[in-house]
Protein backbone atom coordinates (compact mmCIF):
# COMPACT_ATOMS: atom_id res chain seq x y z
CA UNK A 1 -50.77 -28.77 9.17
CA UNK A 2 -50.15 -26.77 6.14
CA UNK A 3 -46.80 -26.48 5.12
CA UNK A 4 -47.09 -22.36 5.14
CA UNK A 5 -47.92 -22.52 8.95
CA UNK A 6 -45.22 -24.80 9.48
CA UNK A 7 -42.09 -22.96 7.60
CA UNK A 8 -43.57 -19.96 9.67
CA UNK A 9 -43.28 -21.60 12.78
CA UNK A 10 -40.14 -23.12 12.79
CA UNK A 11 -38.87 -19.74 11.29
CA UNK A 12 -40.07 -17.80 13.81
CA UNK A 13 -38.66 -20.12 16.67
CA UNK A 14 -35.33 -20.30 14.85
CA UNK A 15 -35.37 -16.55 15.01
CA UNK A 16 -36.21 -16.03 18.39
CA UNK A 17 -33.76 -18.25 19.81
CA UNK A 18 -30.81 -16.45 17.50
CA UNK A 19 -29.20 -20.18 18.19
CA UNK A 20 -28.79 -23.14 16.45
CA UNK A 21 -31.30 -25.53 18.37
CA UNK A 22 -31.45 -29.20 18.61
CA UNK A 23 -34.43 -31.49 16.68
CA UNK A 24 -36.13 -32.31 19.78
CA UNK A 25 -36.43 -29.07 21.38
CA UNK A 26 -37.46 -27.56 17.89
CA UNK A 27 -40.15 -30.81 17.76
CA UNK A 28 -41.34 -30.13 21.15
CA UNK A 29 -41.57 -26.25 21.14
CA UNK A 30 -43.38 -26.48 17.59
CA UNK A 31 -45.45 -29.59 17.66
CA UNK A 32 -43.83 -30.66 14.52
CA UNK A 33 -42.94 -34.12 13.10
CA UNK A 34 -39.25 -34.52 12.30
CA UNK A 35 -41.13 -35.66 8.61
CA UNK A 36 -41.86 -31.72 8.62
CA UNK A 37 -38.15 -30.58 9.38
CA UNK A 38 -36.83 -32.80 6.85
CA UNK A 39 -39.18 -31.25 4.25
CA UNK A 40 -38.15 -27.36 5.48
CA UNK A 41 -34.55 -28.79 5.42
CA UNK A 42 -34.74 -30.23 1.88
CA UNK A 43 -36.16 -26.85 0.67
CA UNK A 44 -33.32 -24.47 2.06
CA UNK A 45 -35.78 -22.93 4.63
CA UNK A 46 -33.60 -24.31 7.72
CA UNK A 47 -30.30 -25.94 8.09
CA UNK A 48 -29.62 -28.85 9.59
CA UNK A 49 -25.83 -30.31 11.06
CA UNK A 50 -24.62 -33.28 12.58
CA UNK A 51 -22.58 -32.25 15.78
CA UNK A 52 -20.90 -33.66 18.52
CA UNK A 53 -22.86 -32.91 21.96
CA UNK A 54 -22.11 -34.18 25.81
CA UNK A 55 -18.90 -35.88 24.54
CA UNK A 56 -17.75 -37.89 21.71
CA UNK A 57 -20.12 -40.39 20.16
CA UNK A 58 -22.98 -38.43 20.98
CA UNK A 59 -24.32 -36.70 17.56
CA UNK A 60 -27.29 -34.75 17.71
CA UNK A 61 -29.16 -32.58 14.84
CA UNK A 62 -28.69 -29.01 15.05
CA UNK A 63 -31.52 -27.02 12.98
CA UNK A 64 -30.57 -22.75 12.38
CA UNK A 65 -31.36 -20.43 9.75
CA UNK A 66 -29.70 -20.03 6.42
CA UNK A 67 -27.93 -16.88 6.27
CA UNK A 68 -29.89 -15.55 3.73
CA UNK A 69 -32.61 -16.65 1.30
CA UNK A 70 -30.98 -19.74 -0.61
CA UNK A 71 -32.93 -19.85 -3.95
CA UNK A 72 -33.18 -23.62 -5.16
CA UNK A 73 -32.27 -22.21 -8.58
CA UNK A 74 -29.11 -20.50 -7.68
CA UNK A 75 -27.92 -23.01 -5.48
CA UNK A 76 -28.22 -26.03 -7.96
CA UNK A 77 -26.49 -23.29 -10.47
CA UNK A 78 -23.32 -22.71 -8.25
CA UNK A 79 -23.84 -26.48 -8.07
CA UNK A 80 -23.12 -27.12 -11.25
CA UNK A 81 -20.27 -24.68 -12.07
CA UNK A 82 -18.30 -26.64 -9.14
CA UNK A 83 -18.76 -29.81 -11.05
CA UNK A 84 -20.62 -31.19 -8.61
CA UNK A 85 -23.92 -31.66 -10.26
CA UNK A 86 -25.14 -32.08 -14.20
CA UNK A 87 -26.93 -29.32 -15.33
CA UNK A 88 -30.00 -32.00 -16.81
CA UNK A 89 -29.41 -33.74 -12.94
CA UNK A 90 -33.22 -34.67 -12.12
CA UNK A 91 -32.72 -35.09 -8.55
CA UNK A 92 -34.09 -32.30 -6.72
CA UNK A 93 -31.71 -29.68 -4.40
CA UNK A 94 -30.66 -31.36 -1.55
CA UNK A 95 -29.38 -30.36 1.96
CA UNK A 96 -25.58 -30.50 1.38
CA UNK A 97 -26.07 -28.34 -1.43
CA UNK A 98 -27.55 -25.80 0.39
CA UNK A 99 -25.17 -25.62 3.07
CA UNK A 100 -22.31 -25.58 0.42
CA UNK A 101 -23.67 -22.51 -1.45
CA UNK A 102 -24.07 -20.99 2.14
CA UNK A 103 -20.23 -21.12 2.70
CA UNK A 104 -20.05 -19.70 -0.84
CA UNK A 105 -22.26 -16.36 0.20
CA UNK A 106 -20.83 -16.25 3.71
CA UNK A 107 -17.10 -16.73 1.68
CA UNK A 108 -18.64 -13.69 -0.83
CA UNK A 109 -19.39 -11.75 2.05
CA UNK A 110 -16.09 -11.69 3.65
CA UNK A 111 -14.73 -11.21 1.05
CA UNK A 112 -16.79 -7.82 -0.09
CA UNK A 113 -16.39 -7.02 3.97
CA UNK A 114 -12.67 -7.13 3.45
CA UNK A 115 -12.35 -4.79 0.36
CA UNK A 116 -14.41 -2.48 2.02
CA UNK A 117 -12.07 -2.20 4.91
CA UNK A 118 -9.33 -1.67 2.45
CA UNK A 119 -11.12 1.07 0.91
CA UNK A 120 -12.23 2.40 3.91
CA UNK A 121 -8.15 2.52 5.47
CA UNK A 122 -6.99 4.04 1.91
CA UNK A 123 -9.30 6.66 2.44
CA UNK A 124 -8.23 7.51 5.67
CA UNK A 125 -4.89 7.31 4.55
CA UNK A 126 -5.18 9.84 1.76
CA UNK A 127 -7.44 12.10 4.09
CA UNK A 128 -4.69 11.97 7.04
CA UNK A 129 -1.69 12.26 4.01
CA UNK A 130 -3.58 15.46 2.58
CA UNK A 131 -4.25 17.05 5.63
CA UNK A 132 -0.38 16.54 6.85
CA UNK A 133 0.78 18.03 3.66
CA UNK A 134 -1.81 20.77 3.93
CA UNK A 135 0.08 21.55 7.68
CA UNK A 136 3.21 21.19 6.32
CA UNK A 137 3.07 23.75 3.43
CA UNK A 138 0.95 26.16 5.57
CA UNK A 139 3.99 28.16 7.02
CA UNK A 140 5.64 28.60 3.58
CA UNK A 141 2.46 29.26 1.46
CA UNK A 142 1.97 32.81 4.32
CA UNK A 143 3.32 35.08 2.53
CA UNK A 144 0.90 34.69 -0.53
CA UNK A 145 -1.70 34.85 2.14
CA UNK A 146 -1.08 37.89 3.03
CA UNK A 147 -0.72 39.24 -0.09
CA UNK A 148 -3.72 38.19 -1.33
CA UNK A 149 -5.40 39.64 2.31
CA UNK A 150 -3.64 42.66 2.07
CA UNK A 151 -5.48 43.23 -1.47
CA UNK A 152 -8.76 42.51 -0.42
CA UNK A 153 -8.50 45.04 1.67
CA UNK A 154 -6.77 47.83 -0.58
CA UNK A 155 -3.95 48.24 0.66
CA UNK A 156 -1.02 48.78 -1.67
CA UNK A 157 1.21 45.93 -2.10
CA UNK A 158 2.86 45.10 -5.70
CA UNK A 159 2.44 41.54 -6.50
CA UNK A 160 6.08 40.59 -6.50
CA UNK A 161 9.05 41.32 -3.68
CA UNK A 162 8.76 41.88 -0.71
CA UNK A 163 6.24 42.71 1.96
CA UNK A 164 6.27 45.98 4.22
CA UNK A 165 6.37 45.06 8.02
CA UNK A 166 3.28 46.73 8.59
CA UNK A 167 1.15 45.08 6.59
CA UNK A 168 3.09 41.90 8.12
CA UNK A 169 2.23 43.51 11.29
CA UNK A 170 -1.41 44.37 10.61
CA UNK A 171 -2.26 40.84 9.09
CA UNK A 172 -1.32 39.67 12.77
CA UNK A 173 -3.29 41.60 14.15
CA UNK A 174 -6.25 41.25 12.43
CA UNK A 175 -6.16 37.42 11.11
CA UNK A 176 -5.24 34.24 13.55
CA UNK A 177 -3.49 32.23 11.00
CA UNK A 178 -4.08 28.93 13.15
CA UNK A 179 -8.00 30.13 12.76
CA UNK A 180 -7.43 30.21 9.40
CA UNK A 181 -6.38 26.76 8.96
CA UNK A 182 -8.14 24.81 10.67
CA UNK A 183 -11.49 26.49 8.54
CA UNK A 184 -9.72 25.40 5.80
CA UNK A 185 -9.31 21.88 7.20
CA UNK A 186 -12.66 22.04 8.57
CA UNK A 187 -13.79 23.32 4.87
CA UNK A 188 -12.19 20.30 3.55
CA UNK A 189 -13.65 17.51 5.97
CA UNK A 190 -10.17 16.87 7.47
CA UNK A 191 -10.90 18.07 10.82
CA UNK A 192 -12.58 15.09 12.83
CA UNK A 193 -11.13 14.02 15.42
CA UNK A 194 -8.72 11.21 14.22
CA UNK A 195 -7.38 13.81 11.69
CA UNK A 196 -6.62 16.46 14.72
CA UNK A 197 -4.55 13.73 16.26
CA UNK A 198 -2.20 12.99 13.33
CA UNK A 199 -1.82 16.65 12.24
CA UNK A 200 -0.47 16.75 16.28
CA UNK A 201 1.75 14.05 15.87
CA UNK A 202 3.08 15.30 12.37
């Protein structure tokens, strides 16, 4: 068997199961030699563990896929730069090494997972903190409003003092305020539903 068909067969089993599987069920469903998992082991293809099974003293082989792709290059790299390895080492990658630079991605990946919660939370926070202070200042920001309404639609109002009640009046009538708000929210992207709930609360 060529070792093409064989990577591909194991792979695909590996996949199907979504498990970790034991040797001997991966020999018997594939028709493999263990000769052939050690080889797809020593390449990075599949990853192989030592565990504990049906009580202590019992060790079996667990075989599962890599996380991702684990290029022989890289890994002897990361190797290296842990002291681990020589750079000029002639022996060839080995399974430990590729289950060590595995924790390193899967530790890289948490990592980049984490900061994109935090981003993700500081976002929301400055969304919810804007859209509170947007609520807040509406009530004491109405009387430029209806200024500047009451000069879109000619009627005379000087741009300092006072307002006339009936212009107050007529603005009432003819513009819902709340309306107007929550388009400007809505204009703004603060008006999901999370957002509605803290400009309640506020």
């Amino acid at each position: 068997m060529s070792e093409e068909p064989t990577a591909h067969t194991v792979v695909q089993f590996l996949a199907d199961s979504g498990t970790p599987v034991r040797a001997t069920t991966l020999l018997r469903a594939t028709g493999l030699r263990a000769k052939d998992l050690l080889d797809l082991e020593s390449q990075g293809v599949i990853l192989g563990e030592l565990v504990y099974a049906d009580g202590p003293g019992r060790l079996v082989r667990l075989y599962r896929l890599p996380c991702a792709p684990l290029d022989p290059v890289a890994v002897r790299a990361y190797t290296v730069s842990k002291g681990l390895c020589e750079a000029d080492s002639p022996a060839p990658v080995g399974p430990p090494e590729f289950r060590a630079y595995e924790s390193h991605l899967q530790h890289l990946d948490r990592l980049a997972q984490a900061q994109r919660a935090r981003e993700m939370r500081q976002a929301a926070d400055t969304r919810r903190q804007h859209r509170r202070d947007l609520v807040a200042s509406w009530p004491s920001k109405r009387i430029p409003r209806i200024r500047a309404w009451a000069e879109k639609q000619r009627l005379d109002v000087g741009t300092r003092g006072r307002l006339p009640q009936w212009v107050v009046d007529k603005y009432d009538q003819e513009v819902d305020d709340q309306a107007e708000l929550q388009s400007l929210l809505k204009s703004l992207g603060l008006s999901d539903e999370g957002n509605e709930r803290d400009g309640a609360d506020a």
